[in-house]
PDB file of N, CA and C in Angstrom:
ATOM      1  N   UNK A   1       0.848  -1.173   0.000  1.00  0.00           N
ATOM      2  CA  UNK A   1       0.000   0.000   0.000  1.00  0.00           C
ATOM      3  C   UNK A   1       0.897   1.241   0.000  1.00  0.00           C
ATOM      4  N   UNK A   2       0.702   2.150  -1.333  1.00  0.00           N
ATOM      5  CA  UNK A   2       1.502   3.160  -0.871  1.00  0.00           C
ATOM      6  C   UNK A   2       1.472   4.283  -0.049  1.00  0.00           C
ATOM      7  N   UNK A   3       2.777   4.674   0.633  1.00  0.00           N
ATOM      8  CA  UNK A   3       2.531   5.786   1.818  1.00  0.00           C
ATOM      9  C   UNK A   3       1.299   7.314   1.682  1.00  0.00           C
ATOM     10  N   UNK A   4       0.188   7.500   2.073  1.00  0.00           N
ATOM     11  CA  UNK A   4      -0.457   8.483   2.246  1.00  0.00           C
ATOM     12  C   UNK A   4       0.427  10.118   2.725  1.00  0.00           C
ATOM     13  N   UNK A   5      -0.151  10.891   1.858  1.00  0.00           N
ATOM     14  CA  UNK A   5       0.533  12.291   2.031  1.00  0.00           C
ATOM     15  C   UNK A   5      -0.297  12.753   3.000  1.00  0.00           C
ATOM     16  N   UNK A   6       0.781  13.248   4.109  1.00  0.00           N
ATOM     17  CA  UNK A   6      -0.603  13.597   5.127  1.00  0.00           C
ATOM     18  C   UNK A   6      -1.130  15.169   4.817  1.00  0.00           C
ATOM     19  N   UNK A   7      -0.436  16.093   3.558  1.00  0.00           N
ATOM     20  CA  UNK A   7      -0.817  17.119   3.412  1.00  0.00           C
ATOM     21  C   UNK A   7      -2.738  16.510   2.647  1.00  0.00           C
ATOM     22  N   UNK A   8      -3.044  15.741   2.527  1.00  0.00           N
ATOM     23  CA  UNK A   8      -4.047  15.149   1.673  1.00  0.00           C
ATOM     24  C   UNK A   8      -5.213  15.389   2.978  1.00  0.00           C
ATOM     25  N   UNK A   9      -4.718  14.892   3.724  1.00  0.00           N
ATOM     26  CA  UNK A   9      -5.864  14.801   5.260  1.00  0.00           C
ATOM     27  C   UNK A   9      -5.942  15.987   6.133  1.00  0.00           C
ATOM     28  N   UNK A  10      -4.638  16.435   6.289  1.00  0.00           N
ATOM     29  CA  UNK A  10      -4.302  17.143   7.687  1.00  0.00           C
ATOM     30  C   UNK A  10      -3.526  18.478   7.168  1.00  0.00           C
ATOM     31  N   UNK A  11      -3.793  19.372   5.754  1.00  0.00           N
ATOM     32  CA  UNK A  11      -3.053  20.134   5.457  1.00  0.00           C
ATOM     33  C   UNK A  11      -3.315  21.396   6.796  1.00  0.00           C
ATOM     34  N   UNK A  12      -2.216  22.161   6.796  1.00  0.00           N
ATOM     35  CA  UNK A  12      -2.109  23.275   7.142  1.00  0.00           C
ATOM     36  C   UNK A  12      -2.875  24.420   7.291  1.00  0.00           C
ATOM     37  N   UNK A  13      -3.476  24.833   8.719  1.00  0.00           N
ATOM     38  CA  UNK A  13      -4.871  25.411   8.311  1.00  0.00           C
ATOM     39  C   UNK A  13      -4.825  26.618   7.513  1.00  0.00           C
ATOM     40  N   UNK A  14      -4.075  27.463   7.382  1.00  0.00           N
ATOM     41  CA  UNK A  14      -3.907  28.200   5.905  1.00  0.00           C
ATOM     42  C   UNK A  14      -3.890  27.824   4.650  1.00  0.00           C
ATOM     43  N   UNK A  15      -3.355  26.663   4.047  1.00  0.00           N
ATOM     44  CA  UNK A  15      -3.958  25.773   3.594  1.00  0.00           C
ATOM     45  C   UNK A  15      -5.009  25.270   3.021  1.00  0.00           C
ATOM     46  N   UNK A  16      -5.718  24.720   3.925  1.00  0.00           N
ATOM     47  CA  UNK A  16      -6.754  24.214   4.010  1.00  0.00           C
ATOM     48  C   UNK A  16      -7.754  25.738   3.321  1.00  0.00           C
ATOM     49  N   UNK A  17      -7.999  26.425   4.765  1.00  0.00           N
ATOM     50  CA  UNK A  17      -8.655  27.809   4.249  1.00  0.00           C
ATOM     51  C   UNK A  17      -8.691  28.202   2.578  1.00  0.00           C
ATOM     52  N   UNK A  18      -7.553  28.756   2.128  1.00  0.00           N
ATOM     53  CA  UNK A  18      -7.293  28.897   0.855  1.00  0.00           C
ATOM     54  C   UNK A  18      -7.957  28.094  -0.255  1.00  0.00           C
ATOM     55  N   UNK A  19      -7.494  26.518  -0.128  1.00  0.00           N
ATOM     56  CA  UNK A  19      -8.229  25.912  -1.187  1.00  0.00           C
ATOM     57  C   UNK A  19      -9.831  25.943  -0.886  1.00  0.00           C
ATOM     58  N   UNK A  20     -10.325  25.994   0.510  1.00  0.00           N
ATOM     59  CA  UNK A  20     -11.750  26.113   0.554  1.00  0.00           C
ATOM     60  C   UNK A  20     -12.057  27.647  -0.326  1.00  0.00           C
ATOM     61  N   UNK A  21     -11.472  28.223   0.096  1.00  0.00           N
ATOM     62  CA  UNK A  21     -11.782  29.763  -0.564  1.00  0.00           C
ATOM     63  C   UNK A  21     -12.152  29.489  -2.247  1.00  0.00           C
ATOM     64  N   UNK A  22     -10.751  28.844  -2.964  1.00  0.00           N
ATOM     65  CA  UNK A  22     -10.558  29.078  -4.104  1.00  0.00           C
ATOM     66  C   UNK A  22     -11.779  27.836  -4.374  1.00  0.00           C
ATOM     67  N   UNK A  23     -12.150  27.118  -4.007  1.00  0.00           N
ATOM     68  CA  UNK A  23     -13.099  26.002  -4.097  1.00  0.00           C
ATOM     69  C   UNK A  23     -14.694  26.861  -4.851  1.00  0.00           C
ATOM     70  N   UNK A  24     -14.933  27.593  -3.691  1.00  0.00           N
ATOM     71  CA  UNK A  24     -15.887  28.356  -3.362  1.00  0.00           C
ATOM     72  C   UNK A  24     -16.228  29.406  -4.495  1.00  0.00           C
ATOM     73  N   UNK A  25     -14.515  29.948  -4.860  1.00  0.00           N
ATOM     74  CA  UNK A  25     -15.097  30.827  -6.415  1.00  0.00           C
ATOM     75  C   UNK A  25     -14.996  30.113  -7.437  1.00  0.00           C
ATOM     76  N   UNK A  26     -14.451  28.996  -7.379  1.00  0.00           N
ATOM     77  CA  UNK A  26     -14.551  28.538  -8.615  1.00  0.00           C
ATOM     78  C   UNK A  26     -16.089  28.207  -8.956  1.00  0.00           C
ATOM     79  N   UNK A  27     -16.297  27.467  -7.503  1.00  0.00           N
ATOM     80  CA  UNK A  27     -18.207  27.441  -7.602  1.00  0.00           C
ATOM     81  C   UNK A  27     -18.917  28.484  -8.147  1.00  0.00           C
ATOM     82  N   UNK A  28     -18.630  29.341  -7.516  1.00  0.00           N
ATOM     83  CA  UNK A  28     -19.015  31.069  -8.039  1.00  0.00           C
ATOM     84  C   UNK A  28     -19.296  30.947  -9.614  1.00  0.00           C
ATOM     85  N   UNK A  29     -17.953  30.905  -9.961  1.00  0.00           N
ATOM     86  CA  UNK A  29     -17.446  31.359 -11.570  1.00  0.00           C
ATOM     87  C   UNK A  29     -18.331  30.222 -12.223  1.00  0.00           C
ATOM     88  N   UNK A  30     -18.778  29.043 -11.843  1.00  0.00           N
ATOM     89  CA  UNK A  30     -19.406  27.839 -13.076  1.00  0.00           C
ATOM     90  C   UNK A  30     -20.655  28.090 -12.860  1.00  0.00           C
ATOM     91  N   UNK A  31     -21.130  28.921 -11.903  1.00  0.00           N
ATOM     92  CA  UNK A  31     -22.222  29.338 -11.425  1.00  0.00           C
ATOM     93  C   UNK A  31     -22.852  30.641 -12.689  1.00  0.00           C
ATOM     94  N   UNK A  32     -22.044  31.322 -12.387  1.00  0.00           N
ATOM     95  CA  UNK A  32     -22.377  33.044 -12.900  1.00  0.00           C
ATOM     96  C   UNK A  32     -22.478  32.531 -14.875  1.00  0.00           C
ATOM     97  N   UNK A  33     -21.866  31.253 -15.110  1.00  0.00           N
ATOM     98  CA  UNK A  33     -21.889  30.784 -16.171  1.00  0.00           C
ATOM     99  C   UNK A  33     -22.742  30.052 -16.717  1.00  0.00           C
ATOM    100  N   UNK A  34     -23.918  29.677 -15.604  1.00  0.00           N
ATOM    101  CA  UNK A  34     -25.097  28.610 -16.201  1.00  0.00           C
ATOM    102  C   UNK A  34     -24.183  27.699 -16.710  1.00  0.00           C
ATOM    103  N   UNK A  35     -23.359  26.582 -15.986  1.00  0.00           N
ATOM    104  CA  UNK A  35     -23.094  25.591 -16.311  1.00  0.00           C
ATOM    105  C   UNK A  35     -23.023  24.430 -15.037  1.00  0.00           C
ATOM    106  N   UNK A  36     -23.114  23.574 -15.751  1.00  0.00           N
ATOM    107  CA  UNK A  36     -23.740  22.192 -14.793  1.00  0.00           C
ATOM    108  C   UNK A  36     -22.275  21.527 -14.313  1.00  0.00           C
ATOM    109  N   UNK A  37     -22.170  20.753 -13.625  1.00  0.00           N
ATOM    110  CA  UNK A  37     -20.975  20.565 -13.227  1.00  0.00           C
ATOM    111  C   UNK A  37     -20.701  19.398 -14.135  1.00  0.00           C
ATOM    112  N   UNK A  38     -21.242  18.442 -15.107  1.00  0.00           N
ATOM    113  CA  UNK A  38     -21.609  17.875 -15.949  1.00  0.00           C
ATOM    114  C   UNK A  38     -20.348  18.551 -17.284  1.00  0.00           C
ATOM    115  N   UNK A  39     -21.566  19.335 -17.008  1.00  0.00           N
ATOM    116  CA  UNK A  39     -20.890  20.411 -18.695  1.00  0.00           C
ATOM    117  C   UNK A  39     -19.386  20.998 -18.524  1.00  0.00           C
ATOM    118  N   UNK A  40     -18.552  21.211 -17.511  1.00  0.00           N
ATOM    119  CA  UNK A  40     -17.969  22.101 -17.327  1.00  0.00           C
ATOM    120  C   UNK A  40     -16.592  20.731 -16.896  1.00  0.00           C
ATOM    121  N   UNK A  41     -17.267  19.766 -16.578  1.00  0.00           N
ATOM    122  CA  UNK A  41     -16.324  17.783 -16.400  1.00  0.00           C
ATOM    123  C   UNK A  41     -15.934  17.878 -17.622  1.00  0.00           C
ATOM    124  N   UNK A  42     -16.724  17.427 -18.893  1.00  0.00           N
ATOM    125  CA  UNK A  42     -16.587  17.371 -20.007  1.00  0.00           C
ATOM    126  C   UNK A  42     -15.937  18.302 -20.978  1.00  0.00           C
ATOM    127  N   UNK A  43     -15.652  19.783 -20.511  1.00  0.00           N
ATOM    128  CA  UNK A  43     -15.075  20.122 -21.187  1.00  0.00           C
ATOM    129  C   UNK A  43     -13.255  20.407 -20.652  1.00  0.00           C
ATOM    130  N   UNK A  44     -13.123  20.368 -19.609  1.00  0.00           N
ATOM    131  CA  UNK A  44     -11.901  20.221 -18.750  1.00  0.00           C
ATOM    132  C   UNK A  44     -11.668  18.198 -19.336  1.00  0.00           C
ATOM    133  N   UNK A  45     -12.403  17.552 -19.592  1.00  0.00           N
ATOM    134  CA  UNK A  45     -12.232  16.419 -19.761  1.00  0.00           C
ATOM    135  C   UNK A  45     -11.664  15.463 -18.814  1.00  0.00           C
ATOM    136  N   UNK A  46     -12.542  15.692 -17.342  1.00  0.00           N
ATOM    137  CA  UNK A  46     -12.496  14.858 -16.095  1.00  0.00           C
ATOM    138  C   UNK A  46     -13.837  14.570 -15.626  1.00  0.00           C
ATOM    139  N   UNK A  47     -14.214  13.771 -14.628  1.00  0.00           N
ATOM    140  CA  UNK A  47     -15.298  13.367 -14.228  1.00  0.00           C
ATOM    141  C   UNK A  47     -16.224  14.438 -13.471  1.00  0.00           C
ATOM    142  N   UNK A  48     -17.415  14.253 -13.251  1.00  0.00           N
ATOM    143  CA  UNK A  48     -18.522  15.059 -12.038  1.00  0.00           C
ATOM    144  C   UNK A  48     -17.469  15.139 -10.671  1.00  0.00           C
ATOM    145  N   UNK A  49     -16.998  14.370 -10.354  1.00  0.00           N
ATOM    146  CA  UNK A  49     -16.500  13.551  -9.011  1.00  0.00           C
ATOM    147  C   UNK A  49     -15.712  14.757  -8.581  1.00  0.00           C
ATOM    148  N   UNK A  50     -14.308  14.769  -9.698  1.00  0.00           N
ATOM    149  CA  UNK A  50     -12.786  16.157  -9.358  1.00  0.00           C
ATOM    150  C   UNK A  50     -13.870  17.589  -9.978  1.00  0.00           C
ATOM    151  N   UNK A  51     -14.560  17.527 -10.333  1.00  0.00           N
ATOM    152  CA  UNK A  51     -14.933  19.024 -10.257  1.00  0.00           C
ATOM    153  C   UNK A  51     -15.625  19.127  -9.054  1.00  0.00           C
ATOM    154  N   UNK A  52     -16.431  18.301  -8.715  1.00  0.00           N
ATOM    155  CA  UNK A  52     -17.509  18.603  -7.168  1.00  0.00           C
ATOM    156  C   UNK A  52     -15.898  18.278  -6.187  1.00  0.00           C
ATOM    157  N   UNK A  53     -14.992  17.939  -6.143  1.00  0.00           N
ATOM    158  CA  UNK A  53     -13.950  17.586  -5.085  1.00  0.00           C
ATOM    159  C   UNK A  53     -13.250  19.222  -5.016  1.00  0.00           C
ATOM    160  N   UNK A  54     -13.199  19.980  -6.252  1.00  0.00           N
ATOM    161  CA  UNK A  54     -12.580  21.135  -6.483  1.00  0.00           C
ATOM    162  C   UNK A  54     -13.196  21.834  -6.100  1.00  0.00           C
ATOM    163  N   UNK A  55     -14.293  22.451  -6.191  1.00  0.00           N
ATOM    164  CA  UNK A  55     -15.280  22.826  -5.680  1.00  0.00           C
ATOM    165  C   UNK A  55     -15.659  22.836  -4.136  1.00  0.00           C
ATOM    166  N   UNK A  56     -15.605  22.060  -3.343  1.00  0.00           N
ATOM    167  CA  UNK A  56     -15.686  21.510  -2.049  1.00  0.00           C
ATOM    168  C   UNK A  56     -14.059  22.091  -1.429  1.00  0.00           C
ATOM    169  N   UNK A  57     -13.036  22.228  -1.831  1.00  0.00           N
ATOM    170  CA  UNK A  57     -11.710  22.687  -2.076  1.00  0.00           C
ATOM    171  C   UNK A  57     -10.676  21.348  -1.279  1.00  0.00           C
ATOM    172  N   UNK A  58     -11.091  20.176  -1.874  1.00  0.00           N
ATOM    173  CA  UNK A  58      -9.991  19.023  -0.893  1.00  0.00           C
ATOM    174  C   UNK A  58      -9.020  19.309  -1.504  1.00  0.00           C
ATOM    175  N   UNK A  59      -8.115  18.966  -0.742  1.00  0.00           N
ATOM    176  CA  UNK A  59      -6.741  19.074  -0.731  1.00  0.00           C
ATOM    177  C   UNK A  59      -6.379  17.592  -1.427  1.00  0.00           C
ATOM    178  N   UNK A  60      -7.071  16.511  -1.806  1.00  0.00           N
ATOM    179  CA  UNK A  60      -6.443  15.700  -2.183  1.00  0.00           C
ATOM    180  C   UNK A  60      -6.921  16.010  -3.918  1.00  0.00           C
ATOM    181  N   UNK A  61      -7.465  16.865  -4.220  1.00  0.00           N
ATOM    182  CA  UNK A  61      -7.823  16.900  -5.312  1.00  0.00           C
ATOM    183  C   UNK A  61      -6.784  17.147  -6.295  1.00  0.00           C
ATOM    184  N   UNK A  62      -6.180  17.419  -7.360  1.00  0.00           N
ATOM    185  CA  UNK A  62      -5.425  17.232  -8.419  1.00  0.00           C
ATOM    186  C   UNK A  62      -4.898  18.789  -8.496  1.00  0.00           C
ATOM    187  N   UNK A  63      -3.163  19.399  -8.832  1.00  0.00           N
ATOM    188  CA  UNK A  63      -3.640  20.793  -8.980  1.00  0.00           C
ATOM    189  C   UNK A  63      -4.043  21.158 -10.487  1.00  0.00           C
ATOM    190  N   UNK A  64      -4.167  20.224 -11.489  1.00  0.00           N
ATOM    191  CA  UNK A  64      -4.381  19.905 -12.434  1.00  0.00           C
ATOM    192  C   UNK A  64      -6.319  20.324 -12.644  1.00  0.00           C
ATOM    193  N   UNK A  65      -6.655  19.513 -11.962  1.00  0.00           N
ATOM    194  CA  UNK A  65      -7.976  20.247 -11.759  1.00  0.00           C
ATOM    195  C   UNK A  65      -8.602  21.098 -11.479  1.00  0.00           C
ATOM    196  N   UNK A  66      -7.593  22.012 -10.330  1.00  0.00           N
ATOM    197  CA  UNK A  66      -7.756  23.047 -10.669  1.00  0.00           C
ATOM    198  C   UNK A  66      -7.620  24.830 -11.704  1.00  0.00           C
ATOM    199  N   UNK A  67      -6.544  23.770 -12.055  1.00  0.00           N
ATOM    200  CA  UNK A  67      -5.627  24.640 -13.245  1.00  0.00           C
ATOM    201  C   UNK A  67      -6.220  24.739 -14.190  1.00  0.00           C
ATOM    202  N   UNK A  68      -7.044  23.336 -14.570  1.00  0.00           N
ATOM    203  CA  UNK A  68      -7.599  23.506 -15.896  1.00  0.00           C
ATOM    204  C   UNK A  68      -9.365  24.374 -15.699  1.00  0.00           C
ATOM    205  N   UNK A  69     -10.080  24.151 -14.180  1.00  0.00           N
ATOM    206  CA  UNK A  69     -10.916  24.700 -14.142  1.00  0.00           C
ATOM    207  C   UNK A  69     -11.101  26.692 -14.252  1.00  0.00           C
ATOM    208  N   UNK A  70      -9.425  27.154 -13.653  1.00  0.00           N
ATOM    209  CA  UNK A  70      -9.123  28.394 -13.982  1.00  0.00           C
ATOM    210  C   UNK A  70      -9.441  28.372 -15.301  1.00  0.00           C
ATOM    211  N   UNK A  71      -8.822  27.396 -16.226  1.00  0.00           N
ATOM    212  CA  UNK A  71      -8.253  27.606 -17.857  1.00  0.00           C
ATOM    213  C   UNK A  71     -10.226  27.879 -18.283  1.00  0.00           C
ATOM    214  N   UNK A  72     -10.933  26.813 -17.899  1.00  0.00           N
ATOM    215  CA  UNK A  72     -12.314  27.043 -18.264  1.00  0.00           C
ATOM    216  C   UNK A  72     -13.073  28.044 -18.619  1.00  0.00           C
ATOM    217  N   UNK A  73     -13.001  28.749 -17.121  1.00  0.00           N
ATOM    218  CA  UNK A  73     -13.589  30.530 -16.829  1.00  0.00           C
ATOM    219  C   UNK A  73     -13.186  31.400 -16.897  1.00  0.00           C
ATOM    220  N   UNK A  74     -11.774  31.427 -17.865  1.00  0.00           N
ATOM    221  CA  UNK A  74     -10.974  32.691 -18.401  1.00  0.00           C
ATOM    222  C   UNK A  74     -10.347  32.771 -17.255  1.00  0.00           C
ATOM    223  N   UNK A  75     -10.262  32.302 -16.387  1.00  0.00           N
ATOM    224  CA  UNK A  75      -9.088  32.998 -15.135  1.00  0.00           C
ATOM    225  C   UNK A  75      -8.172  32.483 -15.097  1.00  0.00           C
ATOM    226  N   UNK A  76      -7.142  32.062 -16.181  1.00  0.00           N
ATOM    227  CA  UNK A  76      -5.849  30.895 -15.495  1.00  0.00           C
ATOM    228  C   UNK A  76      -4.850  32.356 -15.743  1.00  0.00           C
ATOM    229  N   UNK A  77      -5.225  33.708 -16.184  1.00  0.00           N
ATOM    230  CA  UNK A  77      -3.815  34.599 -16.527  1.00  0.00           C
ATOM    231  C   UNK A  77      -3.037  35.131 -14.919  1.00  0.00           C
ATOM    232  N   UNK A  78      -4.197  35.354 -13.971  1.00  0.00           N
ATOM    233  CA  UNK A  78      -2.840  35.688 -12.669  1.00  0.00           C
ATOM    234  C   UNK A  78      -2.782  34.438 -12.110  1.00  0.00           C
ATOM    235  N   UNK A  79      -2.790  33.122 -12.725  1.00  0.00           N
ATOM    236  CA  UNK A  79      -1.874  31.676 -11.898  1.00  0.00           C
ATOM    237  C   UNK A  79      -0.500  32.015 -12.511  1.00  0.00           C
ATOM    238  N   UNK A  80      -0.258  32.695 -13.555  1.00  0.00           N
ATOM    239  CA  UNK A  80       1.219  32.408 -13.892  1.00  0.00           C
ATOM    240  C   UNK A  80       1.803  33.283 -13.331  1.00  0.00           C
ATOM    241  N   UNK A  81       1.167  34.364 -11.977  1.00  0.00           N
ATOM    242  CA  UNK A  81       1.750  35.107 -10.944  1.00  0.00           C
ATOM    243  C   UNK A  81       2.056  34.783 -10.011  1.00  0.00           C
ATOM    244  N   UNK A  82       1.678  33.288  -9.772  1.00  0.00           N
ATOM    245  CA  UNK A  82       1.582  32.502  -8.292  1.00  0.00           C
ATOM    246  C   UNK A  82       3.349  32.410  -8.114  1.00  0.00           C
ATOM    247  N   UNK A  83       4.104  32.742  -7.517  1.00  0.00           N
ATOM    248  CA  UNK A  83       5.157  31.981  -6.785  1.00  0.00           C
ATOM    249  C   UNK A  83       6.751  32.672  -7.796  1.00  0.00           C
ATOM    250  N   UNK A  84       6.089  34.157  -8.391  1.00  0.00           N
ATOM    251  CA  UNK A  84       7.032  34.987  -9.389  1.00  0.00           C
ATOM    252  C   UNK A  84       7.780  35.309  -8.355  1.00  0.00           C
ATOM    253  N   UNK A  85       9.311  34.872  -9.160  1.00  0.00           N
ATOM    254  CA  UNK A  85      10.846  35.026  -8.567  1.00  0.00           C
ATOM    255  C   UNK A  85      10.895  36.052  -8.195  1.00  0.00           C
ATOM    256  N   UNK A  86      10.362  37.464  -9.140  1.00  0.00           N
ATOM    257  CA  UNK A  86      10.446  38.504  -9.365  1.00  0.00           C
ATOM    258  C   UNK A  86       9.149  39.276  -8.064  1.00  0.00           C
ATOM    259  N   UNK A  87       8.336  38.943  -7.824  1.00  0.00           N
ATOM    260  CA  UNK A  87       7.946  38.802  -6.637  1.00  0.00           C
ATOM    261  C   UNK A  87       8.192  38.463  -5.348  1.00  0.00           C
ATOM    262  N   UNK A  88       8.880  37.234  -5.071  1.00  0.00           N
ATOM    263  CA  UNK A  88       9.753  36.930  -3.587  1.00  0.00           C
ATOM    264  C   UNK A  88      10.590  37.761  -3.198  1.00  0.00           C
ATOM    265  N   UNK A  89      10.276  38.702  -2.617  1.00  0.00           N
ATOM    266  CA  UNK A  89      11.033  39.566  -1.348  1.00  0.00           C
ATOM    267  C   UNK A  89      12.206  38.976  -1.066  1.00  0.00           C
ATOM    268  N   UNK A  90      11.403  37.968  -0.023  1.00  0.00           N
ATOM    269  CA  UNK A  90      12.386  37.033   0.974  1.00  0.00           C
ATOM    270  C   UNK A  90      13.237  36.199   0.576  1.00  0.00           C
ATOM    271  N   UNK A  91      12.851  35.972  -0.492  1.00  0.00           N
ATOM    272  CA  UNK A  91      14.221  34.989  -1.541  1.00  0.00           C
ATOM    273  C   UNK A  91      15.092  35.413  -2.273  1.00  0.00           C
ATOM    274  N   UNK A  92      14.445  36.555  -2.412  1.00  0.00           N
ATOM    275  CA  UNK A  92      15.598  38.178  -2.935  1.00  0.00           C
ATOM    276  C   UNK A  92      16.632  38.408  -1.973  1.00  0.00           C
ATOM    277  N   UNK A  93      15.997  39.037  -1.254  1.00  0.00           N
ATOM    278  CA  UNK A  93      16.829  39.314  -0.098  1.00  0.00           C
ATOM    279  C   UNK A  93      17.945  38.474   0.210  1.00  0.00           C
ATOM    280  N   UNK A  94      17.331  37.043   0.522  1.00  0.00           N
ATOM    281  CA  UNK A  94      18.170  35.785   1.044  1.00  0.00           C
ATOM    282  C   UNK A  94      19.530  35.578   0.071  1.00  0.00           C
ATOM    283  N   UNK A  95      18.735  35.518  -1.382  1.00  0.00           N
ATOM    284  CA  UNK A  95      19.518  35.494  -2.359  1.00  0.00           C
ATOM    285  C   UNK A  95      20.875  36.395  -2.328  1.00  0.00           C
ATOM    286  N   UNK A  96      20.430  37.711  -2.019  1.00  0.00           N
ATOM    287  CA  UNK A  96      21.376  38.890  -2.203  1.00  0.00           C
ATOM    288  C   UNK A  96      22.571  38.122  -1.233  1.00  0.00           C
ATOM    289  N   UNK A  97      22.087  37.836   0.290  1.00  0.00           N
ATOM    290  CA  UNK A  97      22.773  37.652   1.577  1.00  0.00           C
ATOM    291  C   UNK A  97      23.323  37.025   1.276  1.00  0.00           C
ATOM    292  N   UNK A  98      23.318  35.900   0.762  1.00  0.00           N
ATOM    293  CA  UNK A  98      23.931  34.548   0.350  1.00  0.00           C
ATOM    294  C   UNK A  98      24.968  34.092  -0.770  1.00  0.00           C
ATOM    295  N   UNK A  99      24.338  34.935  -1.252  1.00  0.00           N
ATOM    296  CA  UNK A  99      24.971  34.902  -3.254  1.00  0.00           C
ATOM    297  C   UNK A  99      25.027  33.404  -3.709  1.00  0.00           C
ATOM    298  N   UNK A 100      24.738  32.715  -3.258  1.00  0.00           N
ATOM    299  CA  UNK A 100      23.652  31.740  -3.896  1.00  0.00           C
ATOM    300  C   UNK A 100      23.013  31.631  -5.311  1.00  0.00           C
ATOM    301  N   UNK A 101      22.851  31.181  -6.020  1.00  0.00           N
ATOM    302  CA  UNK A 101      22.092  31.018  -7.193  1.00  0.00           C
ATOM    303  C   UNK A 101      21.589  29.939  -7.842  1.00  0.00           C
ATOM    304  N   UNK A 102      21.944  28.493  -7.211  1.00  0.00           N
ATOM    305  CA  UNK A 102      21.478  27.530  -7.888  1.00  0.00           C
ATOM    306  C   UNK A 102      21.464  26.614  -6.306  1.00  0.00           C
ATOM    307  N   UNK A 103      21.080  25.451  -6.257  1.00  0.00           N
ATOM    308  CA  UNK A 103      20.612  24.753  -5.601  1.00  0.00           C
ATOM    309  C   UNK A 103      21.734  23.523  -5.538  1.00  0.00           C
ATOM    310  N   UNK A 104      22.235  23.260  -5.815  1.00  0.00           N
ATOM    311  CA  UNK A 104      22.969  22.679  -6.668  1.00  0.00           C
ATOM    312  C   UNK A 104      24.101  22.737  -6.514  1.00  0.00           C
ATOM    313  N   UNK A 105      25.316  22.509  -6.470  1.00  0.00           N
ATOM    314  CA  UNK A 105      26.538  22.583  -6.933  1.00  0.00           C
ATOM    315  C   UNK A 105      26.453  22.127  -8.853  1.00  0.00           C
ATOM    316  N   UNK A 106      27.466  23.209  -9.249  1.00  0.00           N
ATOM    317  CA  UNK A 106      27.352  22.530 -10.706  1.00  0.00           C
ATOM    318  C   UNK A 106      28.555  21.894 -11.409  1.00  0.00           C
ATOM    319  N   UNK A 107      28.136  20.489 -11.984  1.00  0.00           N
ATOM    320  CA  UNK A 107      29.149  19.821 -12.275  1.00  0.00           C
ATOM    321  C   UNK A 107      29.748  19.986 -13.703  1.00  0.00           C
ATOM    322  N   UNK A 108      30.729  19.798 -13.765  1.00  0.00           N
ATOM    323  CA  UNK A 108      31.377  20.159 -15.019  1.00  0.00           C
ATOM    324  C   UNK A 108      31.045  18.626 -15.946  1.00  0.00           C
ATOM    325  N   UNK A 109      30.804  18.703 -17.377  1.00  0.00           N
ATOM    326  CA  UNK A 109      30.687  17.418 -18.178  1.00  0.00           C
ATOM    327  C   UNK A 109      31.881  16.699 -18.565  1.00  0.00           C
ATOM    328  N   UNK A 110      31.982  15.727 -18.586  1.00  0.00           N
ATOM    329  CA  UNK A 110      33.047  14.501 -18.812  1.00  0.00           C
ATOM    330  C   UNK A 110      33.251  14.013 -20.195  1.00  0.00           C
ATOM    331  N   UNK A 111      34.405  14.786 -20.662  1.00  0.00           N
ATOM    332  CA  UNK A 111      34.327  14.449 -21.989  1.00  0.00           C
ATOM    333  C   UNK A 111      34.904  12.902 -22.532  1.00  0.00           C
ATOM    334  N   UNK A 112      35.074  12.439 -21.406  1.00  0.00           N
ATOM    335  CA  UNK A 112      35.769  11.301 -21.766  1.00  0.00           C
ATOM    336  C   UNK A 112      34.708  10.014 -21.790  1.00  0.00           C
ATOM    337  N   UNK A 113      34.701   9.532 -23.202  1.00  0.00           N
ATOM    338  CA  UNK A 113      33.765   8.544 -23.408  1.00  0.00           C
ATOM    339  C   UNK A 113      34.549   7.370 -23.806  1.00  0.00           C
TER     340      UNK A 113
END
């Protein structure tokens, strides 16, 4: 049996909150659209089941499902704002402190074959 993510059960109550939030407008948005949760499966091309799970905002739900339900209702353009480099303060900053730039050590290639 494979190991359970406990972010799936027991996420973080900020977390948690959030996807209920975003759950809630997405409900909104299929709403304000006269569409059935039916109609709106079929065209994301997933079941009744992950749209009513998205909707409800579980955390075990797919972020895929929700990505594509943005893509649905015209809203997927500020997801590609979510988590901008160019946005992080604190990783700026850190960055600067550190001089840091990759994660990584980087290895040189081996030309010898």
């Amino acid at each position: 049996m494979p190991a359970r993510n406990i972010l799936s059960s027991a996420p973080p109550y900020p977390v948690e909150q959030a996807l209920k939030r975003l759950g809630a407008n997405l409900r909104t948005a299929r709403l304000r659209r006269n569409l059935t949760i039916k109609e709106i499966a079929d065209k994301i091309g997933t079941g009744p089941r992950a749209v009513m799970d998205a909707e409800k905002g579980k955390p075990s739900t797919g972020i895929v499902v929700y990505t594509a339900l943005l893509w649905a209702y015209g809203l997927l353009e500020p997801f590609s704002e979510l988590a901008d480099p160019a946005a992080d303060e604190e990783g700026l900053t850190l960055e600067l402190k550190n001089g840091r730039v990759r994660a990584r050590p980087r290895t040189e290639l081996d030309n010898d074959f």
